[in-house]
N, C-alpha and C. Protein backbone atom coordinates (compact mmCIF):
# COMPACT_ATOMS: atom_id res chain seq x y z
N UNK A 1 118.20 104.85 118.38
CA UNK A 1 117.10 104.73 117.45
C UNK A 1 117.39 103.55 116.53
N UNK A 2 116.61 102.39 116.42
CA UNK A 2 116.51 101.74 115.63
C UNK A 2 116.05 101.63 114.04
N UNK A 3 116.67 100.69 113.23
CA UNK A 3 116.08 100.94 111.69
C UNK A 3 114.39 101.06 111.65
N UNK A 4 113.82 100.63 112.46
CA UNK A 4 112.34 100.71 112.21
C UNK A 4 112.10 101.89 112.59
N UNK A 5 112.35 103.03 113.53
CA UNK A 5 112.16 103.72 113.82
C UNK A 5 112.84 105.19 112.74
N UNK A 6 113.88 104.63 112.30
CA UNK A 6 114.70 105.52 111.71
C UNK A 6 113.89 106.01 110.11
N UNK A 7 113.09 104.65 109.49
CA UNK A 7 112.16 104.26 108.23
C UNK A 7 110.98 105.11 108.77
N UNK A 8 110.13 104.62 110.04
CA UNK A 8 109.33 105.76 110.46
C UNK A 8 109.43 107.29 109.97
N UNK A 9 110.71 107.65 111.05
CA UNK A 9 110.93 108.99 110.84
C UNK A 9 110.58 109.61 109.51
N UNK A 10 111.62 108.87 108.97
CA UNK A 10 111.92 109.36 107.22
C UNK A 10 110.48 109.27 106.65
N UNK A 11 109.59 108.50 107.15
CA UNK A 11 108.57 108.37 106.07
C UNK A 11 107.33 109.64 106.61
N UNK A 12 107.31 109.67 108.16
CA UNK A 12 107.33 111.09 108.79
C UNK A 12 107.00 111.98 108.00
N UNK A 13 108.96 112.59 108.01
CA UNK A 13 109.08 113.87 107.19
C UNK A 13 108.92 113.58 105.76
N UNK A 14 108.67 112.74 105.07
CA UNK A 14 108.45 113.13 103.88
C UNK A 14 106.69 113.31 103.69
N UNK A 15 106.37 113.34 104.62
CA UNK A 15 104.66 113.37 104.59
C UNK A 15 104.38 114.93 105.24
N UNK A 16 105.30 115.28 105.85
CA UNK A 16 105.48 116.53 106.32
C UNK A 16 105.66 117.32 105.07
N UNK A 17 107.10 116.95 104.77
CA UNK A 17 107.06 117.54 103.40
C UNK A 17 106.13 118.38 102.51
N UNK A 18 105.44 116.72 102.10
CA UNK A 18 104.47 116.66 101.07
C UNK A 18 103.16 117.54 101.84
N UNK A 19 103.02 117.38 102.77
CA UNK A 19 102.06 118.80 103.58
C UNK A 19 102.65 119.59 102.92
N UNK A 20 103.63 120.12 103.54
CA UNK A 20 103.53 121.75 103.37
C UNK A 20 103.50 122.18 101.87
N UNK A 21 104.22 121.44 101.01
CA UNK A 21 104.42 121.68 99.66
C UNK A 21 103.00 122.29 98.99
N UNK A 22 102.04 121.02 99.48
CA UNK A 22 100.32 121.10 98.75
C UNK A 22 100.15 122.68 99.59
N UNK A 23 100.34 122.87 101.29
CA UNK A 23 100.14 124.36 101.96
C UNK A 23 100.85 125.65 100.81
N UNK A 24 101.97 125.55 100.92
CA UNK A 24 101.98 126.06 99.66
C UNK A 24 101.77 126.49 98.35
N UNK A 25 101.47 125.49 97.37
CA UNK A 25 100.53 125.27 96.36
C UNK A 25 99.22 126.38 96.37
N UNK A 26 98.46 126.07 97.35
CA UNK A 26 97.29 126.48 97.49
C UNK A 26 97.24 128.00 97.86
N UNK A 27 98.68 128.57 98.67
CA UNK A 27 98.28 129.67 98.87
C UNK A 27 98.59 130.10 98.22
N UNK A 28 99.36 129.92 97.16
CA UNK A 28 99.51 130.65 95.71
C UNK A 28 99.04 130.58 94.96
N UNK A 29 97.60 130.09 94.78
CA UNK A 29 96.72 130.41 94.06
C UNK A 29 95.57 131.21 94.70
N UNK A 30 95.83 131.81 95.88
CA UNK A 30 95.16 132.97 96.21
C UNK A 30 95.52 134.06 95.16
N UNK A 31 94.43 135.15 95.41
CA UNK A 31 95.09 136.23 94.56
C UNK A 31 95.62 137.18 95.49
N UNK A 32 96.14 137.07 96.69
CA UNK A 32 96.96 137.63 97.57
C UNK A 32 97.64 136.79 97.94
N UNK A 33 98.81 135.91 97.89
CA UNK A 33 99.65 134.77 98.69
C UNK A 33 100.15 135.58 99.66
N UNK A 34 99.74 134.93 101.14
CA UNK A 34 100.61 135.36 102.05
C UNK A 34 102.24 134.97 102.03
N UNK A 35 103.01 136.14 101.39
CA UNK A 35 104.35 135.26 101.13
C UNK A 35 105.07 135.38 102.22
N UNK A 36 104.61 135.94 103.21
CA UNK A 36 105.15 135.54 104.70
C UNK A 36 105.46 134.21 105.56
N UNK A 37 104.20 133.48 104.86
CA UNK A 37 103.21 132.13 105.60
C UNK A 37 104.03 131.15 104.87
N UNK A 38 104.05 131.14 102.94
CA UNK A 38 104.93 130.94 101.89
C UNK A 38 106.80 130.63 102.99
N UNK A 39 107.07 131.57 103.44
CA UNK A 39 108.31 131.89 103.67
C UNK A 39 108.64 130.68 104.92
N UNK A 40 107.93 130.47 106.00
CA UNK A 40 107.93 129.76 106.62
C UNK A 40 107.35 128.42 106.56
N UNK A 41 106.95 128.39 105.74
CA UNK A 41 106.88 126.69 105.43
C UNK A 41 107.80 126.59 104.69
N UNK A 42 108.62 127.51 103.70
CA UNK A 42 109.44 126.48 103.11
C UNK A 42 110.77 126.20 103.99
N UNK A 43 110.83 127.47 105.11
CA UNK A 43 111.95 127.22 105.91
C UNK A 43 112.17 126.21 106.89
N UNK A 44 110.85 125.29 106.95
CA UNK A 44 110.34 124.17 107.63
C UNK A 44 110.40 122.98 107.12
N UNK A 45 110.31 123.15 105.69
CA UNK A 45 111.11 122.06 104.84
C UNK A 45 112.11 121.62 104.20
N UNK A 46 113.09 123.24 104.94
CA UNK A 46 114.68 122.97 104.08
C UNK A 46 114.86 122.50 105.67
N UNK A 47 114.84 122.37 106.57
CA UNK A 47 114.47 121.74 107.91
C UNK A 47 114.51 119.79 107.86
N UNK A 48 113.26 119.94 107.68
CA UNK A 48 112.62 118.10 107.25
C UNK A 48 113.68 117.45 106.77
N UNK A 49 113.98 118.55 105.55
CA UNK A 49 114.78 118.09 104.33
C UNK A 49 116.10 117.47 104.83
N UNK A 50 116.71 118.21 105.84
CA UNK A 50 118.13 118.25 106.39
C UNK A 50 118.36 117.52 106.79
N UNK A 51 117.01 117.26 107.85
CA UNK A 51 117.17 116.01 109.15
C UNK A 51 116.55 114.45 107.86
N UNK A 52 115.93 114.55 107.50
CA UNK A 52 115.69 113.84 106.18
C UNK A 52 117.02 113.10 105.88
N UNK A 53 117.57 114.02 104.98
CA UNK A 53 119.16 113.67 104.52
C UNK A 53 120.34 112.68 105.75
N UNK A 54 120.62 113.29 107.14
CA UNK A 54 120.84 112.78 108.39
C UNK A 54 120.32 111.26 108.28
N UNK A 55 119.23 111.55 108.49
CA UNK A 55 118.67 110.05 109.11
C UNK A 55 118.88 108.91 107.61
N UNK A 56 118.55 109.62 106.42
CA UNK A 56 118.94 108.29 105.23
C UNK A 56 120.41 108.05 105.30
N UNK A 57 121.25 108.76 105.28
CA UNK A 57 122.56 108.30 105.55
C UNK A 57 122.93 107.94 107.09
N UNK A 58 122.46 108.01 107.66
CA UNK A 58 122.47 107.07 109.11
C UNK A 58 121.90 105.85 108.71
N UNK A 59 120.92 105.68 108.12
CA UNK A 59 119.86 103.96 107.88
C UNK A 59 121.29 103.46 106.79
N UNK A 60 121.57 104.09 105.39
CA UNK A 60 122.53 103.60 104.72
C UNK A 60 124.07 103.19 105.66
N UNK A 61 124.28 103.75 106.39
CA UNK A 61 125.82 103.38 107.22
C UNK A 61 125.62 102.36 107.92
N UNK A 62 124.82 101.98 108.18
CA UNK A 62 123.92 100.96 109.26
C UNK A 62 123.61 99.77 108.40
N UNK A 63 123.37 100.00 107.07
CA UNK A 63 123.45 99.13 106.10
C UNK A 63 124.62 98.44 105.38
N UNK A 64 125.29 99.02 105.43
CA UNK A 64 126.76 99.12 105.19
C UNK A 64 127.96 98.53 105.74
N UNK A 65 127.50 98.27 107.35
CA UNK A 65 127.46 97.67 107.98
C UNK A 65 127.25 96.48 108.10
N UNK A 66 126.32 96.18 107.84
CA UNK A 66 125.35 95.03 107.85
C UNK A 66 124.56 94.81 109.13
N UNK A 67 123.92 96.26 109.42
CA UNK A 67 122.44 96.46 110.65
C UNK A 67 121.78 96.30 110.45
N UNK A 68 121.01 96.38 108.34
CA UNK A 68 119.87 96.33 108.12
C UNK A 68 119.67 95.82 107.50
């Protein structure tokens, strides 16, 4: 995987992210939150988050380097 691809990714999941966060948001302002629905998106973004973390310190080592 290349740095352009790697910037992709990352910019990806942080749009993923920022989905689910607003999915979230909203169902808690139901006056029933499905905190089931709640439960799995956020387990989808400690997810993003992870591979997130991975791939910026892969682009930084690569930088570090002098790849990018």
């Amino acid at each position: 995987m290349g740095n352009r691809q790697i910037r992709l990714a990352i910019q990806g999941l942080r749009n993923q992210i920022d989905s689910h966060l607003d999915k979230i948001n909203f169902e808690r302002t139901k006056p029933e939150p499905n905190e089931e629905v709640i439960r799995h998106w956020q387990q989808e973004i400690d997810a993003f988050t992870e591979r997130l973390e991975r791939l910026e310190a892969r682009l930084a080592a690569r930088r570090r380097r002098g790849r990018g």
